[in-house]
C-alpha atoms as a PDB file:
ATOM      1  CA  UNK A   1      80.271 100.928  90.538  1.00  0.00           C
ATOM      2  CA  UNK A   2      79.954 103.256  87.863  1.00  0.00           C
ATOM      3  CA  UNK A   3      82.138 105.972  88.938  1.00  0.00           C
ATOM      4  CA  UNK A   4      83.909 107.750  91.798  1.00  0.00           C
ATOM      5  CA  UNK A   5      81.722 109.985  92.388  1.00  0.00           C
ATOM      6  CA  UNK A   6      78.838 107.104  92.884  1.00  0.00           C
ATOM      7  CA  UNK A   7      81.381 105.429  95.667  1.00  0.00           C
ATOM      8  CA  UNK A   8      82.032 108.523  97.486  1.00  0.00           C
ATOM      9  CA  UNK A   9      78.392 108.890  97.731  1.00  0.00           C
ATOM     10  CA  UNK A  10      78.356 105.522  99.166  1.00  0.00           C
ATOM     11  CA  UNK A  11      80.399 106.170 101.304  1.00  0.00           C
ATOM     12  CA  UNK A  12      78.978 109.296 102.847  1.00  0.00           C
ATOM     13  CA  UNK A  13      75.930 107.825 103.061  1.00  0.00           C
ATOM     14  CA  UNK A  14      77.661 104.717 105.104  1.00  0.00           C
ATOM     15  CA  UNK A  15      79.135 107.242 107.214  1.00  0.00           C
ATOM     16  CA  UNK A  16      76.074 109.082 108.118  1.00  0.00           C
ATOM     17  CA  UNK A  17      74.289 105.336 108.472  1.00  0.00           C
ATOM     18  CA  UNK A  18      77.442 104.493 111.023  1.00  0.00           C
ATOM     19  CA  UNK A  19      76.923 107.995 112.994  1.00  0.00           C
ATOM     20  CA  UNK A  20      72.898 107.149 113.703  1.00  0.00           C
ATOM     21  CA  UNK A  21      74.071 103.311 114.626  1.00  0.00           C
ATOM     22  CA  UNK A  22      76.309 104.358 117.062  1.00  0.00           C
ATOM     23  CA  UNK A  23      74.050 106.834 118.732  1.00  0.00           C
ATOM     24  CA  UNK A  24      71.832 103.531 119.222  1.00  0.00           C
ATOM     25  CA  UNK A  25      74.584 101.798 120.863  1.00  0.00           C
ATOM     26  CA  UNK A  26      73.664 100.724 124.688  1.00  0.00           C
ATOM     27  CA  UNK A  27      75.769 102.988 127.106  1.00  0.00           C
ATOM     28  CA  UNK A  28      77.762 100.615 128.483  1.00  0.00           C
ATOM     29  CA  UNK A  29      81.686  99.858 129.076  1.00  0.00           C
ATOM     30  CA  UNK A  30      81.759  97.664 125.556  1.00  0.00           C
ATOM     31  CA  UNK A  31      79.414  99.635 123.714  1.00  0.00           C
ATOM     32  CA  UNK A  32      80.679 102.825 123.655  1.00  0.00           C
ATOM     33  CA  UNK A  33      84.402 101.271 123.091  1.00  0.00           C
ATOM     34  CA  UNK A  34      83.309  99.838 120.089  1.00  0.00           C
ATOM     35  CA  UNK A  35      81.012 102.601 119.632  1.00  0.00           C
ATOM     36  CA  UNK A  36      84.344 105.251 119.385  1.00  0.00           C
ATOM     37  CA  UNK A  37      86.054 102.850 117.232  1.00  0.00           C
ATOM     38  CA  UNK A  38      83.361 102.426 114.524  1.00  0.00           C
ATOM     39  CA  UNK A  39      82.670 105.434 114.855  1.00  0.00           C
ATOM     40  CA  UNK A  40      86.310 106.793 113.728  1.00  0.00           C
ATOM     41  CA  UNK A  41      86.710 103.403 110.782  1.00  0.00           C
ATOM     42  CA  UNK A  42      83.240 104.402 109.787  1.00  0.00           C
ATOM     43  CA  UNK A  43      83.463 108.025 109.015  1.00  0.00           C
ATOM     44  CA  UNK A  44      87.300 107.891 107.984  1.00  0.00           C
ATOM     45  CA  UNK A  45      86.759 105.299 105.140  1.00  0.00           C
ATOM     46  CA  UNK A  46      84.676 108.299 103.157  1.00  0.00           C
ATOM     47  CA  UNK A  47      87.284 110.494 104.161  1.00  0.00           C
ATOM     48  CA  UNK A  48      90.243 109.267 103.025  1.00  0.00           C
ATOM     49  CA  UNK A  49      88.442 108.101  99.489  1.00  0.00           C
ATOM     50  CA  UNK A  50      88.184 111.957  99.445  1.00  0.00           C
ATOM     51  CA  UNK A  51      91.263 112.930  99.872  1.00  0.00           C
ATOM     52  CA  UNK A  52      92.216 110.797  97.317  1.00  0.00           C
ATOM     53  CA  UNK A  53      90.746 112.413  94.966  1.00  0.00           C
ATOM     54  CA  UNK A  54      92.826 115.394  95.335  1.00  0.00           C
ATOM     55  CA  UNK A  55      95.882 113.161  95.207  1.00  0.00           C
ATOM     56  CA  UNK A  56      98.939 114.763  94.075  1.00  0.00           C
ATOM     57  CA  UNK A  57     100.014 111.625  92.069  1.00  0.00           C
ATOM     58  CA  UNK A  58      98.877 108.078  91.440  1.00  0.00           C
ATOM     59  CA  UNK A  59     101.487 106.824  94.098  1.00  0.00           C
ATOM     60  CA  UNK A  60      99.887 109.457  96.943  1.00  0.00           C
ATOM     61  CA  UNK A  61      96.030 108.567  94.964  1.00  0.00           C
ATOM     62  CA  UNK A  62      97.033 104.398  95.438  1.00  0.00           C
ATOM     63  CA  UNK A  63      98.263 105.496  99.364  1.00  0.00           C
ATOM     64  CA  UNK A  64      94.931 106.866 100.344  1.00  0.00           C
ATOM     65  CA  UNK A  65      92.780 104.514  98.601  1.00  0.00           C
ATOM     66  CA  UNK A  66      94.798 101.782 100.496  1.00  0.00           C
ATOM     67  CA  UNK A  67      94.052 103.803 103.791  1.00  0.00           C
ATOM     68  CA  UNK A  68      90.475 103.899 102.856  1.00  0.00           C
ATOM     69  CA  UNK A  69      90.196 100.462 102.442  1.00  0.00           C
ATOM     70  CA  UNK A  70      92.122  99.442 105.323  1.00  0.00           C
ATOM     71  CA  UNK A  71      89.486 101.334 107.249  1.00  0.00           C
ATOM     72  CA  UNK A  72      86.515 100.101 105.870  1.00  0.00           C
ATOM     73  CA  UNK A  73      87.913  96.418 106.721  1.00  0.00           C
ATOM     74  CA  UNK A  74      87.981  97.870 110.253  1.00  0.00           C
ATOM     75  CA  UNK A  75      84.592  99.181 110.473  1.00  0.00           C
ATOM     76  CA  UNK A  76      83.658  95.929 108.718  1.00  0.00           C
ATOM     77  CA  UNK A  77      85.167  94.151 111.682  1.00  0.00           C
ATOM     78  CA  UNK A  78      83.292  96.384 114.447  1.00  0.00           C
ATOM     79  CA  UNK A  79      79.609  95.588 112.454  1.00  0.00           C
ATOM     80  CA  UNK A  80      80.173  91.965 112.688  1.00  0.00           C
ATOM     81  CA  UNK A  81      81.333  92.264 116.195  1.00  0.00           C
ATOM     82  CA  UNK A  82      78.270  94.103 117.525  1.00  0.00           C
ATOM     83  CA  UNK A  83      76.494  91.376 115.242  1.00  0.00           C
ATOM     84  CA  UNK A  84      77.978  88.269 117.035  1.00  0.00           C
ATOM     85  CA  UNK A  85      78.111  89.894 120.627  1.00  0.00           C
ATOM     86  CA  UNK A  86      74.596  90.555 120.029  1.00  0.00           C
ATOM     87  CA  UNK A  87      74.840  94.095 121.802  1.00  0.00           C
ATOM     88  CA  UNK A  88      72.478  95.605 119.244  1.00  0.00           C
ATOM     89  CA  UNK A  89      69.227  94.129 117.785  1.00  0.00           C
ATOM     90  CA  UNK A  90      68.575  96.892 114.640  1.00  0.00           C
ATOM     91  CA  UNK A  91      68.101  96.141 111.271  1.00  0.00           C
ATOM     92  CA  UNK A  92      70.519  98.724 110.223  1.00  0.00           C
ATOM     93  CA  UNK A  93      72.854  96.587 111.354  1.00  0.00           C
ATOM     94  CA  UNK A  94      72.682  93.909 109.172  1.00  0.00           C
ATOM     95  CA  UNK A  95      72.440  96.681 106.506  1.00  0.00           C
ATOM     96  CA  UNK A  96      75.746  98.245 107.685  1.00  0.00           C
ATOM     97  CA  UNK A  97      77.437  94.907 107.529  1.00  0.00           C
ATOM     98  CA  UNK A  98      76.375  94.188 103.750  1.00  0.00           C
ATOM     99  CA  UNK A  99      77.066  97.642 102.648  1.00  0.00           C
ATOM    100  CA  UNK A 100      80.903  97.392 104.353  1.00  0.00           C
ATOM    101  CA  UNK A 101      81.372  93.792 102.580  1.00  0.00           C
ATOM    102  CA  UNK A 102      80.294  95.641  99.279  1.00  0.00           C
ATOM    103  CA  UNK A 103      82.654  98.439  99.937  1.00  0.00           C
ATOM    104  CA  UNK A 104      85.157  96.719 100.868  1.00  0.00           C
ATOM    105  CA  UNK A 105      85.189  94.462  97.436  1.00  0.00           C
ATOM    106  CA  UNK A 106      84.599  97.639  95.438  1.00  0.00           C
ATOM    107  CA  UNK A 107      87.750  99.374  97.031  1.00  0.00           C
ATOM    108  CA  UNK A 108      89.908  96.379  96.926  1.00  0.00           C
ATOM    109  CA  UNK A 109      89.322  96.364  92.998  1.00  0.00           C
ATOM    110  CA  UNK A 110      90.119  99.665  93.009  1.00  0.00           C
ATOM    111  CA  UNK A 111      93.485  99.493  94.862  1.00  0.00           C
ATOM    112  CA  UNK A 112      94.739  96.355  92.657  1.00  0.00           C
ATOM    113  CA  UNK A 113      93.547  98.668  89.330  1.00  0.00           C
ATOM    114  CA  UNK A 114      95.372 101.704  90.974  1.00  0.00           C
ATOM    115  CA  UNK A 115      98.393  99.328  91.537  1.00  0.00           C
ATOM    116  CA  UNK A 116      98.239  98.616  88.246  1.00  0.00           C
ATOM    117  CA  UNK A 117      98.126 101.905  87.180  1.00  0.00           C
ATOM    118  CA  UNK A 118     100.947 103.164  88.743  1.00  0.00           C
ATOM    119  CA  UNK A 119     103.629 100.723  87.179  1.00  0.00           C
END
């Protein structure tokens, strides 16, 4: 990634990509369950990379880039659900579920070098 502002593009744009996915979601019991829960993972990951960014110091900056992460594992988790369960047949799917793998590599690196930062 080049720089921040290029991931918290990404970002957005997986959390807009995770809003129109869920509004395909079937109406039943399981899909809107895991339709609420992506939903919140999906949109929250972007969110808390922003807040980061107006982190009052590298400790609170590595905190919220930690939360981000932690949520994009989550959404990351829902995606492959919905893939194995088979509850949605989409090709933005399959996109969602690469894009969260790549996000979630790209964050981790980010929290270790914000770790490392810190100390």
């Amino acid at each position: 990634m080049g720089n921040y502002q290029d991931l918290g593009e990404r970002l957005l744009d997986f959390a807009v990509n995770v809003i129109k996915l869920v509004e395909m979601l079937p109406n039943s019991l399981s899909g809107r369950r895991i339709g609420d829960q992506l939903l919140r993972s999906g949109t929250s990951a972007g969110a808390n990379y922003e807040e980061a960014q107006g982190a009052e110091s590298k400790k609170d900056f590595t905190h919220k880039l930690q939360i981000s992460l932690k949520e994009i594992r989550e959404a990351n988790f829902w995606l492959r659900l919905l893939l194995k369960a088979n509850i949605i047949k989409n090709p933005l799917l399959n996109i969602l579920v690469d894009e969260s793998n790549q996000l979630k590599a790209i964050l981790s690196k980010s929290v270790v070098t914000a770790k490392e930062n810190i100390g």
